[in-house]
Protein backbone atom coordinates (compact mmCIF):
# COMPACT_ATOMS: atom_id res chain seq x y z
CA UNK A 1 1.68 -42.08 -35.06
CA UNK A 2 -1.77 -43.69 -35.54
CA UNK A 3 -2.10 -44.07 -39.03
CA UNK A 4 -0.03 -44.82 -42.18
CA UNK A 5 -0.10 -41.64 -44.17
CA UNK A 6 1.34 -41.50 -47.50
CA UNK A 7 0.89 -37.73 -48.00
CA UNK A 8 4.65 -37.17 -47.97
CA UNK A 9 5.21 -39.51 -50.45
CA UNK A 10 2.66 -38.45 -53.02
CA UNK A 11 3.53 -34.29 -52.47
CA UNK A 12 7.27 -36.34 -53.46
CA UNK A 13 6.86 -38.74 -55.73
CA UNK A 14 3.86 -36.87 -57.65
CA UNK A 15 0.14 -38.67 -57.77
CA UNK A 16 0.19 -40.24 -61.19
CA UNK A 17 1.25 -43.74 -61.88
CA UNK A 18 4.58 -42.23 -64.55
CA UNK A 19 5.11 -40.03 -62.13
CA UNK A 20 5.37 -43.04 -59.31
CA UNK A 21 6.87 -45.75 -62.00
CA UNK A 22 9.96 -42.89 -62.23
CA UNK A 23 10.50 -42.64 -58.83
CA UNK A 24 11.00 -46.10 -58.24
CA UNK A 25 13.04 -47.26 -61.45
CA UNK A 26 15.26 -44.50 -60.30
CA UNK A 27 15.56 -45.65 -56.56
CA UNK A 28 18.23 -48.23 -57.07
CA UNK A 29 17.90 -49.78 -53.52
CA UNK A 30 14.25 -50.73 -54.10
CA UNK A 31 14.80 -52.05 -57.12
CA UNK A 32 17.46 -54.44 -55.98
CA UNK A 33 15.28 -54.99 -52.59
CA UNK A 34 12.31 -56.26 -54.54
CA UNK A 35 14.04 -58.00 -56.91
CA UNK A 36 15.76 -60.12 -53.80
CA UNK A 37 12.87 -60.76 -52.06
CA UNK A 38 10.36 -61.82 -54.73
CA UNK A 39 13.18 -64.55 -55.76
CA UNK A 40 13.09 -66.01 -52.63
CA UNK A 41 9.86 -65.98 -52.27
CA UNK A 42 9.07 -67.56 -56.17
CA UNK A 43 11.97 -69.74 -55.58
CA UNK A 44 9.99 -71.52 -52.26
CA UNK A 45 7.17 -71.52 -54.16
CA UNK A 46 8.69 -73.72 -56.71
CA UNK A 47 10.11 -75.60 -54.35
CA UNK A 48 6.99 -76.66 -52.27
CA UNK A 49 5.37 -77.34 -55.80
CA UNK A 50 7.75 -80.18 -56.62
CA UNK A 51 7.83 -81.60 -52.53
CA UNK A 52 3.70 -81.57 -52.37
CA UNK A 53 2.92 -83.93 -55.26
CA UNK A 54 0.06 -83.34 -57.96
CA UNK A 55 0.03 -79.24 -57.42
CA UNK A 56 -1.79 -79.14 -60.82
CA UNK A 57 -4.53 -81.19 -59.26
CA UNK A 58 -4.19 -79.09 -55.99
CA UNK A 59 -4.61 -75.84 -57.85
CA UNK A 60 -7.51 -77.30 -59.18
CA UNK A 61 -9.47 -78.12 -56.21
CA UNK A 62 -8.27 -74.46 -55.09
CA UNK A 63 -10.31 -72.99 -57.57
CA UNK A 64 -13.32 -75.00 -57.77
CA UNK A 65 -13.48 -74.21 -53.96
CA UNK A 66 -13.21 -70.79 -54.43
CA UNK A 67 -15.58 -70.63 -57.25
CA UNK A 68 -18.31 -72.63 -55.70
CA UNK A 69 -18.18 -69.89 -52.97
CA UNK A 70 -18.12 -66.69 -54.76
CA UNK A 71 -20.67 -68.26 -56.78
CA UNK A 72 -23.10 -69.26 -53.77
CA UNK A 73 -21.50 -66.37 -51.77
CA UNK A 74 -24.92 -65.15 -50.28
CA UNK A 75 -25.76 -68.88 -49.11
CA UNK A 76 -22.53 -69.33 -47.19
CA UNK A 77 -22.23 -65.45 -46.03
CA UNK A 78 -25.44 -66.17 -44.01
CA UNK A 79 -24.50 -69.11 -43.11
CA UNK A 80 -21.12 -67.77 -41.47
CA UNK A 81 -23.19 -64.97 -39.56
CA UNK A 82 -25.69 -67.27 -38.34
CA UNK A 83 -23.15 -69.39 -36.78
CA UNK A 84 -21.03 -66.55 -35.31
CA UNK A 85 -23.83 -65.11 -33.88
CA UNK A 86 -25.10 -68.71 -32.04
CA UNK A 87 -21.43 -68.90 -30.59
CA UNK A 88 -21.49 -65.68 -29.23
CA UNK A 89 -20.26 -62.87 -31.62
CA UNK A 90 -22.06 -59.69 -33.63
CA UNK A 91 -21.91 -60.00 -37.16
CA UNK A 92 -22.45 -55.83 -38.91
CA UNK A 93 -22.70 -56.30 -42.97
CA UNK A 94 -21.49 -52.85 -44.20
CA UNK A 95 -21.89 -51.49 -47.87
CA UNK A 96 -19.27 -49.08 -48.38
CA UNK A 97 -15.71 -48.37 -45.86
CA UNK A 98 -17.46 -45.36 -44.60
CA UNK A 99 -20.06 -47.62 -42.75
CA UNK A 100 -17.17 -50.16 -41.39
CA UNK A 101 -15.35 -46.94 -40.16
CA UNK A 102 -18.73 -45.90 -38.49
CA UNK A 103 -19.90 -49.30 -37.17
CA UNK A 104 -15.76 -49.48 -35.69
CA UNK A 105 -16.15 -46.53 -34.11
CA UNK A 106 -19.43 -47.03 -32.42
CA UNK A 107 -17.44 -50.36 -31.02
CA UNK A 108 -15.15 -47.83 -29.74
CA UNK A 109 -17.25 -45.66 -28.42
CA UNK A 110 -19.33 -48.19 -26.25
CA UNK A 111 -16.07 -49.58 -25.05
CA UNK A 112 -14.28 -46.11 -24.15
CA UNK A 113 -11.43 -46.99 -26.25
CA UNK A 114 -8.17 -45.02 -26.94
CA UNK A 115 -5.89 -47.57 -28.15
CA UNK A 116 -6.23 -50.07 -30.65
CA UNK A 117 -3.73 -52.97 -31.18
CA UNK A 118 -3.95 -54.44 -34.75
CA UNK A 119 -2.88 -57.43 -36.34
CA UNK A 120 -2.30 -57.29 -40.18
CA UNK A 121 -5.06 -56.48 -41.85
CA UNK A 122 -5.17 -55.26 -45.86
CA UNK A 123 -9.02 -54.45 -45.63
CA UNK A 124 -8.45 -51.81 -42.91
CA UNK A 125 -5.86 -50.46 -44.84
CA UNK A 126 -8.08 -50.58 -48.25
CA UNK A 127 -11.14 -48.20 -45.51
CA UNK A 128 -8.24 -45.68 -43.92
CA UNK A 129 -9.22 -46.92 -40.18
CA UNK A 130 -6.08 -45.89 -39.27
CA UNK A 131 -6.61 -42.21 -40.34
CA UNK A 132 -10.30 -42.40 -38.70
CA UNK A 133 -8.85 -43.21 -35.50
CA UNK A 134 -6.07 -41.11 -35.37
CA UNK A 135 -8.77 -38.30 -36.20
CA UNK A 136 -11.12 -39.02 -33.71
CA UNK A 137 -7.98 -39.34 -30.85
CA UNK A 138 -7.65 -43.09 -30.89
CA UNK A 139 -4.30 -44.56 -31.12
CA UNK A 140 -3.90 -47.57 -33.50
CA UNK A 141 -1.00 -49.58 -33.25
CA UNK A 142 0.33 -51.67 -35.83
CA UNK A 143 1.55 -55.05 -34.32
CA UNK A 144 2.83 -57.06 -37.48
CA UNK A 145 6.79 -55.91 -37.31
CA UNK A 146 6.94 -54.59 -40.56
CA UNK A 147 3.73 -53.24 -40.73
CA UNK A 148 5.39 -51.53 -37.33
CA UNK A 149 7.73 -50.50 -39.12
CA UNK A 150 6.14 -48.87 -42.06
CA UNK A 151 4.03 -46.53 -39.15
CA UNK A 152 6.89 -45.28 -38.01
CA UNK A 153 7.59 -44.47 -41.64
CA UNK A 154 4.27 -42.84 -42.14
CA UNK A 155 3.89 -45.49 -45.13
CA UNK A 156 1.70 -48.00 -46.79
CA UNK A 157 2.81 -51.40 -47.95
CA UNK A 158 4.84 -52.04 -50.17
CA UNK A 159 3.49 -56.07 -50.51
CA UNK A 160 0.89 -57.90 -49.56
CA UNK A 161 2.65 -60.23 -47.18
CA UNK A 162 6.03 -58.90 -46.82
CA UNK A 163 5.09 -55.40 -46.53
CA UNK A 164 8.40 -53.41 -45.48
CA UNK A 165 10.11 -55.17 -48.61
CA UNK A 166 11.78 -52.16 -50.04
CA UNK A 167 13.47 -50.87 -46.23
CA UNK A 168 16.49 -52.24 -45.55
CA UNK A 169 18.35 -52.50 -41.65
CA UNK A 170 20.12 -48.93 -41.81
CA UNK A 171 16.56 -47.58 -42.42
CA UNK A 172 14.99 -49.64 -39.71
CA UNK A 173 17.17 -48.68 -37.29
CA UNK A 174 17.28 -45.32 -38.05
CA UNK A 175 13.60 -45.01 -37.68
CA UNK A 176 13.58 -46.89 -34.36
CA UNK A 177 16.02 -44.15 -33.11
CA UNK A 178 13.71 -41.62 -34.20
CA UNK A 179 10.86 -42.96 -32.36
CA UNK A 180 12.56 -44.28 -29.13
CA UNK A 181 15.59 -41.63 -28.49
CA UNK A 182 17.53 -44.57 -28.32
CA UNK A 183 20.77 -45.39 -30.51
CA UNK A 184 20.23 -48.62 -32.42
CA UNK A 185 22.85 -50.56 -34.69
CA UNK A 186 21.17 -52.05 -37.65
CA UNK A 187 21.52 -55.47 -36.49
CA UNK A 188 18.20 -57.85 -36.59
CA UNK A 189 18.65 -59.15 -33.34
CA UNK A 190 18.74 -56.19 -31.38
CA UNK A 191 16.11 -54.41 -33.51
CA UNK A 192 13.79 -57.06 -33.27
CA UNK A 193 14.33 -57.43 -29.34
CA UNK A 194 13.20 -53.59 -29.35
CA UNK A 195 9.70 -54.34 -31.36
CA UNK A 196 9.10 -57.42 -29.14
CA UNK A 197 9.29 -55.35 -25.78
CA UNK A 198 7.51 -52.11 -27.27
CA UNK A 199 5.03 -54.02 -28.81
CA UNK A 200 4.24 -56.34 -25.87
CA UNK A 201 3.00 -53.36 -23.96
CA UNK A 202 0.32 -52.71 -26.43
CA UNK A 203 -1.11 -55.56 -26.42
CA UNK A 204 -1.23 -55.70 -22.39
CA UNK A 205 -2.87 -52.71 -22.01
CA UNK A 206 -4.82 -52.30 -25.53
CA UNK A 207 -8.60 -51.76 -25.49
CA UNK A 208 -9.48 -53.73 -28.50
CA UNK A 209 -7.68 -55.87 -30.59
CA UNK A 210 -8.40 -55.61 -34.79
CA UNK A 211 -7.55 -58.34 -37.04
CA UNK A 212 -8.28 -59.29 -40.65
CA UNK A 213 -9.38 -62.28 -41.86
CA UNK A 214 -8.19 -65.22 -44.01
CA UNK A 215 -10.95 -67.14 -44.33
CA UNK A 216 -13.57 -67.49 -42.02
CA UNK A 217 -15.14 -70.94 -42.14
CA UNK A 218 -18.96 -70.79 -43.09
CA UNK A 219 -20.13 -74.35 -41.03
CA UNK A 220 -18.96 -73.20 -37.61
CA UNK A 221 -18.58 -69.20 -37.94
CA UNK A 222 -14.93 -69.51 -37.27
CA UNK A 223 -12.18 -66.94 -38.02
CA UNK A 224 -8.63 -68.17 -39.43
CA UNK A 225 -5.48 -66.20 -38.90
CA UNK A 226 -2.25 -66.93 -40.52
CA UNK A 227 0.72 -65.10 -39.50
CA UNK A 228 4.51 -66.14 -39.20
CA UNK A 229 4.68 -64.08 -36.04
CA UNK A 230 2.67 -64.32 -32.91
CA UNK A 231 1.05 -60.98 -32.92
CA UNK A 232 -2.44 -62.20 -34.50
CA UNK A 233 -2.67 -64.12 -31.29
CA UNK A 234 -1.88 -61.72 -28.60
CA UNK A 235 -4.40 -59.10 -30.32
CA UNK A 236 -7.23 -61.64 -31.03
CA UNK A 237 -6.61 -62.80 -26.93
CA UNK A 238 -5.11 -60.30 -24.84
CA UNK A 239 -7.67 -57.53 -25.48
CA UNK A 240 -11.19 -57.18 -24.16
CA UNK A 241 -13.15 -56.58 -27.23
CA UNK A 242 -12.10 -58.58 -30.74
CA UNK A 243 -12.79 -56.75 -33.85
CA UNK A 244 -12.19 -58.78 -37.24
CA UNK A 245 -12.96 -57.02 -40.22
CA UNK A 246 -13.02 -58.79 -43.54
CA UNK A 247 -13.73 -58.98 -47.17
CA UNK A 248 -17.08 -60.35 -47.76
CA UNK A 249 -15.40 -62.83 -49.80
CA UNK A 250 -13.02 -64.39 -47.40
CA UNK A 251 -15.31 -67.71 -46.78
CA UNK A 252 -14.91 -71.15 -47.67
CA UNK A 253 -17.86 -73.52 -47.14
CA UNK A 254 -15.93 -76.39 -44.82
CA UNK A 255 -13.04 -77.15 -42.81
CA UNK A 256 -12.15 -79.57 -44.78
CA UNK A 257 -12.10 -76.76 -47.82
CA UNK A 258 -9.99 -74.89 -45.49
CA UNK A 259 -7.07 -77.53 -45.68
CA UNK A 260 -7.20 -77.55 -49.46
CA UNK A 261 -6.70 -73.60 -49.17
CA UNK A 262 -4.33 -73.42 -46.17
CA UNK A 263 -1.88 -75.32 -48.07
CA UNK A 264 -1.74 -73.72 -51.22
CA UNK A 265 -1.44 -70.05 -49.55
CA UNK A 266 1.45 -71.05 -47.31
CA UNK A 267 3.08 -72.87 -50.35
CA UNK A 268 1.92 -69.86 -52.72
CA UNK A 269 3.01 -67.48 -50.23
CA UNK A 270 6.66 -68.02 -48.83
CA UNK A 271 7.28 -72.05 -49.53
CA UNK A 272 6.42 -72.87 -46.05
CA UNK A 273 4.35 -76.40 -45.37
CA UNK A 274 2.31 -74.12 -42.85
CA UNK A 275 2.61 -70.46 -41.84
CA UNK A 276 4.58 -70.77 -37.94
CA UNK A 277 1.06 -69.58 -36.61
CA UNK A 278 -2.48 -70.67 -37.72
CA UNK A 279 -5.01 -69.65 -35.23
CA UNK A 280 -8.83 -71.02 -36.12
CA UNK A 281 -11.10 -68.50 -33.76
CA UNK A 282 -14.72 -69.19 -32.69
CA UNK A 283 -16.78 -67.06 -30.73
CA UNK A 284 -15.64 -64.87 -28.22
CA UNK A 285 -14.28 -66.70 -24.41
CA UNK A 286 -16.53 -68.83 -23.16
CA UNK A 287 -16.86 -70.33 -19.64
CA UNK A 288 -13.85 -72.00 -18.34
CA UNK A 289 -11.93 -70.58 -21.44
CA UNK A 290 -8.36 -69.54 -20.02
CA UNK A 291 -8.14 -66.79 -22.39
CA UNK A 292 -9.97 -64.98 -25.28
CA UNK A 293 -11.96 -62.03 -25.64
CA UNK A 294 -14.97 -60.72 -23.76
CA UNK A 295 -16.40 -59.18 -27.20
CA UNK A 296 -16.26 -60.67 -30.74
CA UNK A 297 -17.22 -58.72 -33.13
CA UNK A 298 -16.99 -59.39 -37.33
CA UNK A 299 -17.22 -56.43 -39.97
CA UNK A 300 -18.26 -57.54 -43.05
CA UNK A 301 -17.37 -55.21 -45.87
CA UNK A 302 -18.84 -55.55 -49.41
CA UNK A 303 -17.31 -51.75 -50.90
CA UNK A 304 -17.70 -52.81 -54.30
CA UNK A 305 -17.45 -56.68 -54.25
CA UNK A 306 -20.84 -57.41 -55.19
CA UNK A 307 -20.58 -55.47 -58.15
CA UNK A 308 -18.34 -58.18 -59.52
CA UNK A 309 -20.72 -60.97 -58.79
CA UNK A 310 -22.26 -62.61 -61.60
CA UNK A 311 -19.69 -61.12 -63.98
CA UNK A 312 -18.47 -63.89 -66.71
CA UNK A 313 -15.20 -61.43 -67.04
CA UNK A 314 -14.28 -60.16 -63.35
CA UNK A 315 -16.15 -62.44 -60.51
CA UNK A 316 -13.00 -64.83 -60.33
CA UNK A 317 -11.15 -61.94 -58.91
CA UNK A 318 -13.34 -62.40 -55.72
CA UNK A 319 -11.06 -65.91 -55.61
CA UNK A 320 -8.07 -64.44 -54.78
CA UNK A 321 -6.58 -66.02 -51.86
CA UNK A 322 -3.84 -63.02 -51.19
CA UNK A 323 -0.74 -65.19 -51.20
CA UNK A 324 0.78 -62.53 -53.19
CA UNK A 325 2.42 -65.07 -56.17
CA UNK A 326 1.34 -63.29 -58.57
CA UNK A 327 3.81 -60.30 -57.10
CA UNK A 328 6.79 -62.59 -56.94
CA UNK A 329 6.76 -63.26 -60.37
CA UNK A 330 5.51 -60.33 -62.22
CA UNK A 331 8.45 -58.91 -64.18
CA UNK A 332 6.60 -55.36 -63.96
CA UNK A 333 6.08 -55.63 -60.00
CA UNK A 334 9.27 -56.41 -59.98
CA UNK A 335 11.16 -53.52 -61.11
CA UNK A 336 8.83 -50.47 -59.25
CA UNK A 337 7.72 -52.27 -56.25
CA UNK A 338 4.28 -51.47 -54.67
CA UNK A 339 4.35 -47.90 -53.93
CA UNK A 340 3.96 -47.42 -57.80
CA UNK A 341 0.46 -48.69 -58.03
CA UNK A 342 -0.75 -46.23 -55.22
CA UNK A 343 -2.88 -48.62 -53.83
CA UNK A 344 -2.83 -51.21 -50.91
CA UNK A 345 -3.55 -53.63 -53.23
CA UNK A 346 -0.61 -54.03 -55.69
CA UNK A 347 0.91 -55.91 -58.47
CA UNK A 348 -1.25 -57.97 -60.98
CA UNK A 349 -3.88 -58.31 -58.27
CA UNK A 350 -4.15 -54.72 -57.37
CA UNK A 351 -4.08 -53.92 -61.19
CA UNK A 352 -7.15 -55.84 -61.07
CA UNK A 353 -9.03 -55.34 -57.69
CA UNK A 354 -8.30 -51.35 -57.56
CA UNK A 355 -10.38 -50.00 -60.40
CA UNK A 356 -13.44 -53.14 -59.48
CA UNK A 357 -13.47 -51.96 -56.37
CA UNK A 358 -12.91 -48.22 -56.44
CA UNK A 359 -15.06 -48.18 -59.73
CA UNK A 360 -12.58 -45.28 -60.77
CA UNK A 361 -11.41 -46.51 -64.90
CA UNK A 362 -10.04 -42.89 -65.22
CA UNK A 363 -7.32 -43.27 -62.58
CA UNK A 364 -7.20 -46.83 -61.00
CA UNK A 365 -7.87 -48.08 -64.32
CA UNK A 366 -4.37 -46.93 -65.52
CA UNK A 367 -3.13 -49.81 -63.57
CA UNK A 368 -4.46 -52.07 -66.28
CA UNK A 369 -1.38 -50.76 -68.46
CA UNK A 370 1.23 -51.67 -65.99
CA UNK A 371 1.55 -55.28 -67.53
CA UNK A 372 3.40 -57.04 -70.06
CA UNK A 373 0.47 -58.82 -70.54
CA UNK A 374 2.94 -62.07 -69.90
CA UNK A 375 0.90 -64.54 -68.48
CA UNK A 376 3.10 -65.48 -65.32
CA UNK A 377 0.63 -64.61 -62.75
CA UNK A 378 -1.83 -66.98 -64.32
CA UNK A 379 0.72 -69.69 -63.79
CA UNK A 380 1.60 -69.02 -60.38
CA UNK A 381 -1.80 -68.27 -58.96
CA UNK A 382 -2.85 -71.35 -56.77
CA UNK A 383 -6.34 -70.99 -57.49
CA UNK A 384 -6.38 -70.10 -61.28
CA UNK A 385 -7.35 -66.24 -61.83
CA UNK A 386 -6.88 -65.21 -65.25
CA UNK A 387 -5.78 -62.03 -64.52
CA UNK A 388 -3.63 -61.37 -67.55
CA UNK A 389 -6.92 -61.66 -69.65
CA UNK A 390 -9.24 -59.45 -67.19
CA UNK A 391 -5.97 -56.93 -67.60
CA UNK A 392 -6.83 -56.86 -71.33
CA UNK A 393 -10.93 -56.31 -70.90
CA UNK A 394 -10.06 -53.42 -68.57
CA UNK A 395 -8.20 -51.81 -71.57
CA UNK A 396 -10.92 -52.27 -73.28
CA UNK A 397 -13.21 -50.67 -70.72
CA UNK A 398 -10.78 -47.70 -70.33
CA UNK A 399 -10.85 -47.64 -74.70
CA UNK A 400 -14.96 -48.01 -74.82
CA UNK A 401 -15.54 -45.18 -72.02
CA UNK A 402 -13.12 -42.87 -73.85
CA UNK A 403 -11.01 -42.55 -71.17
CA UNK A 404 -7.82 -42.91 -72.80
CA UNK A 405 -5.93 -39.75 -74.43
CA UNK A 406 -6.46 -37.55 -77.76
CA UNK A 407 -3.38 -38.54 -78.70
CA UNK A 408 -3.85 -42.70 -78.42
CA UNK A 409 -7.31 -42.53 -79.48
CA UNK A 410 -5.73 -40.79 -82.89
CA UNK A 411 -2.93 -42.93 -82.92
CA UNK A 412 -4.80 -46.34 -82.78
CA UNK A 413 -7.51 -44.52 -85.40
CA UNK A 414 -4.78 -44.49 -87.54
CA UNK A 415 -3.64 -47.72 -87.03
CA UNK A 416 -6.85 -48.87 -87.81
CA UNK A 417 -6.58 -46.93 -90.94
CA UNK A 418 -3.63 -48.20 -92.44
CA UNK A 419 -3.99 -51.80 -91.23
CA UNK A 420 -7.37 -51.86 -93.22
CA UNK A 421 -5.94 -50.83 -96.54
CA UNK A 422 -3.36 -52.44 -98.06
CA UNK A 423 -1.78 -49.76 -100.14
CA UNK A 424 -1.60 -47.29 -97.12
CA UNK A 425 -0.46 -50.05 -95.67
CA UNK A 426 2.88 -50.47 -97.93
CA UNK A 427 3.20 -46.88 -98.16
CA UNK A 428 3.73 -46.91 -94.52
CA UNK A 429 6.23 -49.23 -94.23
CA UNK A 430 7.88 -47.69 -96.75
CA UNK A 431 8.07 -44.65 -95.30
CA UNK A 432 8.95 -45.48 -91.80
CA UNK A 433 12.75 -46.95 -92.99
CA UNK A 434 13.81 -43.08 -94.27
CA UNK A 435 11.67 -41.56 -91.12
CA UNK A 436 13.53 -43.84 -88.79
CA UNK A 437 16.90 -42.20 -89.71
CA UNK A 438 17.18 -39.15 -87.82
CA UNK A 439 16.87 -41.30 -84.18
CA UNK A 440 19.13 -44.28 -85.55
CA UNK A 441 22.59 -44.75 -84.03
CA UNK A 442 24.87 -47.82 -85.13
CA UNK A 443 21.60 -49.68 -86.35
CA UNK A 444 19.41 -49.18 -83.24
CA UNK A 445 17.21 -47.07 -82.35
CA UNK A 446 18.19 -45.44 -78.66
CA UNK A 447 16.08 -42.51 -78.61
CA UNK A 448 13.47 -40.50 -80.03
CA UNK A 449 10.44 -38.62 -78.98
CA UNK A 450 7.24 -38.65 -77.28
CA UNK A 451 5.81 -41.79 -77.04
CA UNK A 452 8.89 -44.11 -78.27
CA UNK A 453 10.89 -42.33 -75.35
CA UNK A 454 8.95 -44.21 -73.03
CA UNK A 455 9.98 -47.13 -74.66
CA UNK A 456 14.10 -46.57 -75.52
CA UNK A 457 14.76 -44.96 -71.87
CA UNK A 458 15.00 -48.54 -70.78
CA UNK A 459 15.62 -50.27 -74.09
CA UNK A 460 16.92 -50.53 -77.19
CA UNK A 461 14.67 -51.36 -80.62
CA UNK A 462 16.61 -52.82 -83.84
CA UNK A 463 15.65 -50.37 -86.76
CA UNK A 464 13.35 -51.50 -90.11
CA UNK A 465 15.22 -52.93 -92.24
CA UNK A 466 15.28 -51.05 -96.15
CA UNK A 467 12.99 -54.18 -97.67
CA UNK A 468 10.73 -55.37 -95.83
CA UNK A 469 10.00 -59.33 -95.33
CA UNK A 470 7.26 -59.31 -97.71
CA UNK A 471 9.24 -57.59 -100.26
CA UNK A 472 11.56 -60.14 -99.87
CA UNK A 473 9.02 -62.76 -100.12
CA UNK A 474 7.65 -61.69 -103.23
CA UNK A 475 11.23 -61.86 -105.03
CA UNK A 476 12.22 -64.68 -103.62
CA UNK A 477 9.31 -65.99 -105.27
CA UNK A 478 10.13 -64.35 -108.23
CA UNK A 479 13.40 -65.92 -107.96
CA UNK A 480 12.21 -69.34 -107.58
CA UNK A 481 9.74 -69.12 -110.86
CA UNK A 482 12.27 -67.92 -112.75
CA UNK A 483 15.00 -71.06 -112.09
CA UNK A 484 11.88 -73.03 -112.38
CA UNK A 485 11.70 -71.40 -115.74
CA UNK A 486 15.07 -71.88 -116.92
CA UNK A 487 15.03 -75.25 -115.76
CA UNK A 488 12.38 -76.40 -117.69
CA UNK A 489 14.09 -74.78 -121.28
CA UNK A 490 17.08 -77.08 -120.59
């Protein structure tokens, strides 16, 4: 049960992201699950915007905090190891997810581990830890309820913070009768009394704890947890050994930079003042502590973060303080969920971060296509990432390493074709009202073929009208000189 494997659900749903998008639109359930949630969630947003006062000014200071330290990043990333190290802890930088899977492991190893109890964490998820573990006999047990819950499922998130979003009660409970023996009525209460005592074995009797990171805090080599349930603390205290692994990104210079950021992912996030549980860790238990870990140690992963640094188009991704707005509000998100992007990191982000970081244009870079190109992410990310635009200049990437089809490739050389003369041009235009007849049905056009079936299975489009607006232009013109005319023989 150690790891989330989405195996099934690929050999189902097929690998490609058509193939995924078509499961989804046709799984009515998710559709109306997503759509539920990510109002909620957009309608707190707006909510805590118009409570907190000047969030323009707010967002602001977000981003010129998290610009500063992308932009300085090696400064404050030795700066944050130093200071972890003086308090106690081991700091491992590691390259690629292979190496934090190996450095983990050797943790392990020296330890004599066999279970694991995590806390949420999207980095171990973006390495396959889980699937290490589980291969290597170590069991790894989810902690975060509906990250609990999607084990049991053998799958990945579905979003960033709310990551069971598409399973409703009757699946829950279902599941939880699968895994206990027991007969469970989808009711919250008792389902959530059953996590609470399952999962408050594991962390008794776990051999290291694993959490992610927020932000650690580069002045005092501290690690900040934000969680709305009380798991991050009971893995980052009960256990022996403490093992936070984190993006190499996931720094801000100050504390008082970490109050500027704090509130804008709570806000962002859910509408909350504060997530229910912040936790700010330093060092592992010290003398006279009452509680904390024996071990602390920090995983730093880079796996293909650097390569964005000093990029004019793509370093501002590094910004991204995964409050998952841009999700909420994404009309495209909306619809499939995150399954469809076949990546932990979905949405506008993951559209994004997936090919940068996987350096894969021929099959992450697909994602780049799953936008309307609408701008709403932009406007509800707290800290400013233009990631409509850095959508766009993956297209182009995709276009410039001939990655895209035969088919598009001749279709756009056409395009360019006709646009660029004006008499193929008109001829065109011409043509296309008598081509257009054969698919039109009471003056709209509701299906057709290969590629405009992609685009009528959901929708309607109006058919060309017989004269064009320049043709009407031109004789209304016409029309105009020749009253003019007239007029002036009177």
């Amino acid at each position: 049960m150690s790891g989330h494997g989405n195996t099934a659900v690929d050999e189902r749903i097929g690998s490609g992201l058509k193939s995924r998008t078509k499961h989804a639109l046709n799984d009515e359930f998710l559709r109306k699950a997503v759509a539920f949630t990510t109002d909620k969630l957009k309608n707190g947003r707006l909510q805590a915007m118009d409570t907190f006062g000047d969030w323009e000014a707010w967002r602001e200071r977000g981003r010129a905090i998290r610009s500063h330290t992308i932009a300085n990043l090696d400064y404050y990333l030795g700066q944050f190891a130093d200071n972890v190290v003086q308090g106690g802890g081991n700091v491992y930088f590691c390259k690629e997810g292979k190496d934090a899977v190996r450095t983990f492991m050797d943790i392990a190893e020296r330890n004599k581990a066999k279970l694991v109890a995590k806390g949420k964490s999207m980095v171990s998820e973006e390495i396959h830890l889980n699937q290490e573990l589980e291969k290597k006999g170590i069991e790894a047990i989810e902690t975060d309820l509906g990250e609990y819950i999607l084990q049991l499922a053998r799958e990945t998130p579905s979003h960033l913070i709310i990551p069971a979003i598409h399973k409703n009660k009757q699946q829950i409970a279902e599941l939880f009768t699968d895994a206990s023996g027991e007969h469970f009525e989808p009711e919250t209460k008792v389902l959530a009394e059953y996590a609470r005592k399952k999962l408050r074995n594991y962390f008794l009797e776990a051999d290291i704890g694993l959490t992610g990171c927020n932000f650690g805090v580069a002045e005092s080599g501290s690690i900040t947890l934000v969680s709305n349930e009380g798991n991050g603390r009971m893995v980052s205290t009960l256990p022996k050994v403490h093992v936070v692994v984190m993006g190499m990104e996931r720094l801000v210079p100050t504390f008082e930079d970490l109050e500027v950021v704090l509130n804008l992912l709570a806000r962002s996030a859910t509408g909350q003042k504060l997530t229910t549980y912040t936790s700010i860790l330093t060092g592992p238990r010290a003398s006279g502590d009452l509680d904390g870990p024996e071990e602390l140690h920090v995983i730093i992963l880079d796996n293909g973060r650097s390569e964005q640094l000093g990029d004019p188009i793509f370093q501002e991704v590094l910004n991204c303080i995964r409050c998952a707005a841009c999700l909420n509000v994404c009309p495209v998100y909306r619809h499939v969920g995150g399954h469809t992007y076949g990546s932990v990191y979905s949405g506008p982000i993951g559209a994004v971060l997936t090919p940068l970081l996987q350096q894969d244009m021929k099959e992450a870079g697909t994602l780049a296509y799953a936008s309307s190109l609408c701008g709403a992410c932009y406007e509800a990310c707290p800290v400013k990432i233009p990631l409509h635009d850095m959508l766009v200049h993956l297209r182009h990437r995709k276009v410039k390493m001939k990655l895209t089809s035969l088919p598009e490739r001749i279709a756009f050389k056409s395009y360019q074709t006709i646009f660029g003369n004006i008499k193929l041009y008109k001829l065109a235009t011409k043509s296309a009202y008598y081509m257009q007849k054969p698919l039109v049905r009471d003056g709209m056009i509701k299906a057709g073929p290969p590629p405009l079936s992609g685009w009528t299975q959901s929708r309607f489009m109006p058919m060309l009208p017989k004269q064009s607006f320049r043709d009407k232009w031109g004789a209304l013109q016409q029309e105009l000189a020749s009253r003019r005319k007239e007029g002036g023989k009177r």
